[in-house]
Protein backbone atom coordinates (compact mmCIF):
# COMPACT_ATOMS: atom_id res chain seq x y z
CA UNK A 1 14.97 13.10 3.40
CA UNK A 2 16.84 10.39 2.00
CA UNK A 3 16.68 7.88 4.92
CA UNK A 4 14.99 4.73 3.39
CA UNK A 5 13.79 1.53 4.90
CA UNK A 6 15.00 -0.52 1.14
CA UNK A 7 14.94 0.95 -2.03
CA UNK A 8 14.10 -0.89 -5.48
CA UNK A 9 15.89 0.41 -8.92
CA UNK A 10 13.24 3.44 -9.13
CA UNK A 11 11.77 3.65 -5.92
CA UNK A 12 12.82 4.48 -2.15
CA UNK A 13 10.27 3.30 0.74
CA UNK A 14 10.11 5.34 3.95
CA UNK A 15 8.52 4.24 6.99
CA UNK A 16 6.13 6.32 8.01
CA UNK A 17 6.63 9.22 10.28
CA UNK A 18 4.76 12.66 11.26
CA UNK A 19 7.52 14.82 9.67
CA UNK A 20 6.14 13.40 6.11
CA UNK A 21 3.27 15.32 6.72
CA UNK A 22 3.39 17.88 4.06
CA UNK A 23 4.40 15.81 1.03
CA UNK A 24 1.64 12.73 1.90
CA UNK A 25 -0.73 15.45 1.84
CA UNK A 26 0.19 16.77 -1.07
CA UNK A 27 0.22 13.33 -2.52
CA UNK A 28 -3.72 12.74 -1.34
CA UNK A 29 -4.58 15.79 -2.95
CA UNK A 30 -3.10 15.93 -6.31
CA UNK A 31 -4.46 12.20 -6.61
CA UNK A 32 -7.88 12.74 -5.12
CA UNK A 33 -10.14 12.28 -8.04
CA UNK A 34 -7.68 9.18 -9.80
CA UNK A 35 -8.43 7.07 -5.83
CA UNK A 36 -12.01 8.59 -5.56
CA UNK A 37 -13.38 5.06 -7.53
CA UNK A 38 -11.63 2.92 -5.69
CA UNK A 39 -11.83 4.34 -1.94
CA UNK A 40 -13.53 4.50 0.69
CA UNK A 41 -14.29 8.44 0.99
CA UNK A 42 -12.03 10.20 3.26
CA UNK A 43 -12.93 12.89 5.92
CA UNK A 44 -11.63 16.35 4.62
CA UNK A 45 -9.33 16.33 7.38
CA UNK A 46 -7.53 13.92 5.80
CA UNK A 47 -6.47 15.86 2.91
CA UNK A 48 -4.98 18.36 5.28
CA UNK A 49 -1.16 18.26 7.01
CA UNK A 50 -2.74 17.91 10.19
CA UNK A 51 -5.20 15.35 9.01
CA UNK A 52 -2.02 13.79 7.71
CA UNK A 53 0.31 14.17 10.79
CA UNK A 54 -2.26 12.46 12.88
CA UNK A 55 -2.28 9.73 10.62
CA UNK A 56 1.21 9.05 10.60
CA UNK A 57 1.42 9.27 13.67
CA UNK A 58 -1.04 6.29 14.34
CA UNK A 59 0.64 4.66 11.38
CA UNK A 60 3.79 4.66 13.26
CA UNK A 61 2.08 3.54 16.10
CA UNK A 62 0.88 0.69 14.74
CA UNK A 63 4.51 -0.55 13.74
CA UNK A 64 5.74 0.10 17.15
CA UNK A 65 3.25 -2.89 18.24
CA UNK A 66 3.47 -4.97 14.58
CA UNK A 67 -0.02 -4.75 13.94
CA UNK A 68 1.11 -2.78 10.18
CA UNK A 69 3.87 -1.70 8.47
CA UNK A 70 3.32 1.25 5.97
CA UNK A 71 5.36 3.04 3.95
CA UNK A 72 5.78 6.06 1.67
CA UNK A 73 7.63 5.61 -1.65
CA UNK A 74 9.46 8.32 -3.04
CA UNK A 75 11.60 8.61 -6.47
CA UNK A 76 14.96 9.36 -5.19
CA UNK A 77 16.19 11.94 -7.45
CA UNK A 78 13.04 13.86 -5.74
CA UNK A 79 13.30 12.80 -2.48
CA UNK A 80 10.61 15.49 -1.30
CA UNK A 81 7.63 14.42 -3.25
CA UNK A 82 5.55 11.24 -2.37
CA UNK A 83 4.69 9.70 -5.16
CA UNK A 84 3.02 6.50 -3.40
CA UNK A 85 2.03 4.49 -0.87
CA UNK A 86 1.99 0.93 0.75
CA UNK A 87 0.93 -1.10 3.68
CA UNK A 88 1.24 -4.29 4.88
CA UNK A 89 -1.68 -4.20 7.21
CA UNK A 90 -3.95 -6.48 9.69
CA UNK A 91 -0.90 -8.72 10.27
CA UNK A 92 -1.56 -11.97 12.12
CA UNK A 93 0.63 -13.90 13.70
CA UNK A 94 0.46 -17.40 15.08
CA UNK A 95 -0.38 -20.65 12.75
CA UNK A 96 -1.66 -17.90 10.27
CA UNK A 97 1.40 -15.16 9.41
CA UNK A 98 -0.13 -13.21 7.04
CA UNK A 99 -1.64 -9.64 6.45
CA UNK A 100 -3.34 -7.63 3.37
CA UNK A 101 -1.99 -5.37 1.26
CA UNK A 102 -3.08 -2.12 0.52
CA UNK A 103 -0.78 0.26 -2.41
CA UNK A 104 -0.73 3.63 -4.45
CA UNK A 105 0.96 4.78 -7.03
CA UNK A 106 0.69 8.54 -8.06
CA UNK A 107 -1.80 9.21 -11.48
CA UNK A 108 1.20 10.14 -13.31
CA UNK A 109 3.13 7.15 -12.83
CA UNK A 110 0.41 4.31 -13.77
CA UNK A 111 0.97 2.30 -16.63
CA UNK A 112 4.71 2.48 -16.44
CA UNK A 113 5.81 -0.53 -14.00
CA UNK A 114 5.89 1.25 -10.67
CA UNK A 115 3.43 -0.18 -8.94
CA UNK A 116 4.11 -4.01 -9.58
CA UNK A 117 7.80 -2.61 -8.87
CA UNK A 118 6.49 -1.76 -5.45
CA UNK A 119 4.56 -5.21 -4.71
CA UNK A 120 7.36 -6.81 -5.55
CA UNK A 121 10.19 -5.20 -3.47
CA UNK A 122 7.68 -4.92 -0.82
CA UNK A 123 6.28 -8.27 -0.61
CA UNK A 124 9.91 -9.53 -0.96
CA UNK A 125 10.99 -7.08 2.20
CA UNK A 126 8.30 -8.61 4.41
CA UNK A 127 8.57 -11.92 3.80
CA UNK A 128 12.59 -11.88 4.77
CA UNK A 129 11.96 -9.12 7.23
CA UNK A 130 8.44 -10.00 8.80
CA UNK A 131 8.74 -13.25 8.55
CA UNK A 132 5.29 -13.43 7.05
CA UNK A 133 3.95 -16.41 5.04
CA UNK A 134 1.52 -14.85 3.09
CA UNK A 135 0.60 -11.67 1.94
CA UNK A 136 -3.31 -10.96 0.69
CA UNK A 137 -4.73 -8.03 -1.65
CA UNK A 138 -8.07 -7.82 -2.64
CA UNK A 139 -9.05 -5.67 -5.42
CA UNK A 140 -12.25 -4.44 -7.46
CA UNK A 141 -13.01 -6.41 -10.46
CA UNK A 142 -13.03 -3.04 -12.56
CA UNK A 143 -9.40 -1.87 -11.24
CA UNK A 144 -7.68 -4.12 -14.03
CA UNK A 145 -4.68 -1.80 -13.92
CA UNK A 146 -4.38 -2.61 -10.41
CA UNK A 147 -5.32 -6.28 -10.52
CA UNK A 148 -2.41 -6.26 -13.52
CA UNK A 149 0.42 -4.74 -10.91
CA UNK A 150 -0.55 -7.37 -8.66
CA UNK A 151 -0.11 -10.50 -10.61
CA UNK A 152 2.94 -9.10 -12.34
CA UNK A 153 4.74 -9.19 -8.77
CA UNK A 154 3.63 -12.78 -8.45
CA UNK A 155 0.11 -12.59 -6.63
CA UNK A 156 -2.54 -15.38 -7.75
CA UNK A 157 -6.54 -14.79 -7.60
CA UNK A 158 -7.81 -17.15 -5.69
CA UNK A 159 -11.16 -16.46 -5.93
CA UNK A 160 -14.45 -13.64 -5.66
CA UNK A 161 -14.87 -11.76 -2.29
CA UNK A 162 -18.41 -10.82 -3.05
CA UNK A 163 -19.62 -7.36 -1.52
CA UNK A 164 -16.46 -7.09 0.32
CA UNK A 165 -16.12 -3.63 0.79
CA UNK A 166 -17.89 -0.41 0.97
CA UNK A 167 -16.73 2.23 -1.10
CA UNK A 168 -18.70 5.15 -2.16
CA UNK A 169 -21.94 4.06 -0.07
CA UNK A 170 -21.89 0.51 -2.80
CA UNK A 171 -20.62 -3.11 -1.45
CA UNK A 172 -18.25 -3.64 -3.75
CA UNK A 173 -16.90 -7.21 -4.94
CA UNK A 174 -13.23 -7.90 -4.84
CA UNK A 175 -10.95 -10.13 -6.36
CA UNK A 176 -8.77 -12.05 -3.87
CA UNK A 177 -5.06 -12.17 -4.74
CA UNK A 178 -2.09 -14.05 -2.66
CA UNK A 179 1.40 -14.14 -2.56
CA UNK A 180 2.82 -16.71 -0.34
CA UNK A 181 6.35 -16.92 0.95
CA UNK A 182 7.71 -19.69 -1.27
CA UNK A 183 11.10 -19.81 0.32
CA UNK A 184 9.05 -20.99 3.90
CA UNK A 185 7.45 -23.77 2.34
């Protein structure tokens, strides 16, 4: 289990595959209630192994034809435990090279740098790796933890996506955030 796409000092990211299973689910589920404000609401099934082997599976999927690029993030002096998640999802290519970001960082571990950490490396991975030009993340005006992890890996709000997203049955309004690829410009 120690087979890592990059690492950063704390951190080792995994690409996602099936056999990841157990630990992502375990990860879901010990931070269901900590996401619960700021998610969608997931099917049960998705708290399950199954629920999560079918997810990595279309994960991987999606890799395999560079529509996304997600990864689990581990500590590596626990190698077994997922203690995060990120995605570089929705990526476009053409005049536009860019996708959004989605991330995670288990309950226990906010506050304490991990999560910028992650933007950071991450960002930095798929800009020389991806070749992407800009990276988006948009992010609810009342997740200032979040929106803090963001800017501290470089990202700059560029404005109010009004009623953006749905989560818990409200249209929620979202802060938009970029990073662009300064070394392309």
């Amino acid at each position: 289990m120690n087979s890592y796409v990059f690492r950063s000092p704390r951190l080792g990211f995994r690409a996602v595959e099936p056999s990841l299973s157990a630990p992502a689910a375990a990860f879901y589920r010990r931070n269901r209630a900590a996401f619960a404000p700021f998610d969608p609401v997931p099917e049960e099934e998705f708290f399950t192994e199954p629920g999560q082997r079918a997810r990595l599976e279309l994960e991987r999927s999606w890799a395999e034809c560079d529509r996304a690029y997600r990864f689990l993030l581990v500590q590596p002096r626990h190698p077994g435990k997922v203690v995060g998640m990120l995605g570089f999802n929705e990526i476009v290519r053409g005049a536009f090279q860019s996708c959004f970001l989605s991330y995670k960082i288990d309950r226990t571990l906010w506050n304490r740098g991990y999560g910028s950490e992650a933007i950071r490396y991450a960002t930095a991975w798929a800009f020389r790796n991806l070749g992407l030009h800009r990276v988006e993340a948009n992010i609810m005006p009342r997740n200032p933890a979040s929106l803090r992890a963001a800017e501290k890996a470089g990202f700059v709000r560029e404005g109010l996506s009004r009623r953006y997203l749905n989560i818990n049955g409200v249209w929620e309004d979202h802060i938009h955030m970029v990073r662009l690829n300064e070394d392309a410009l």
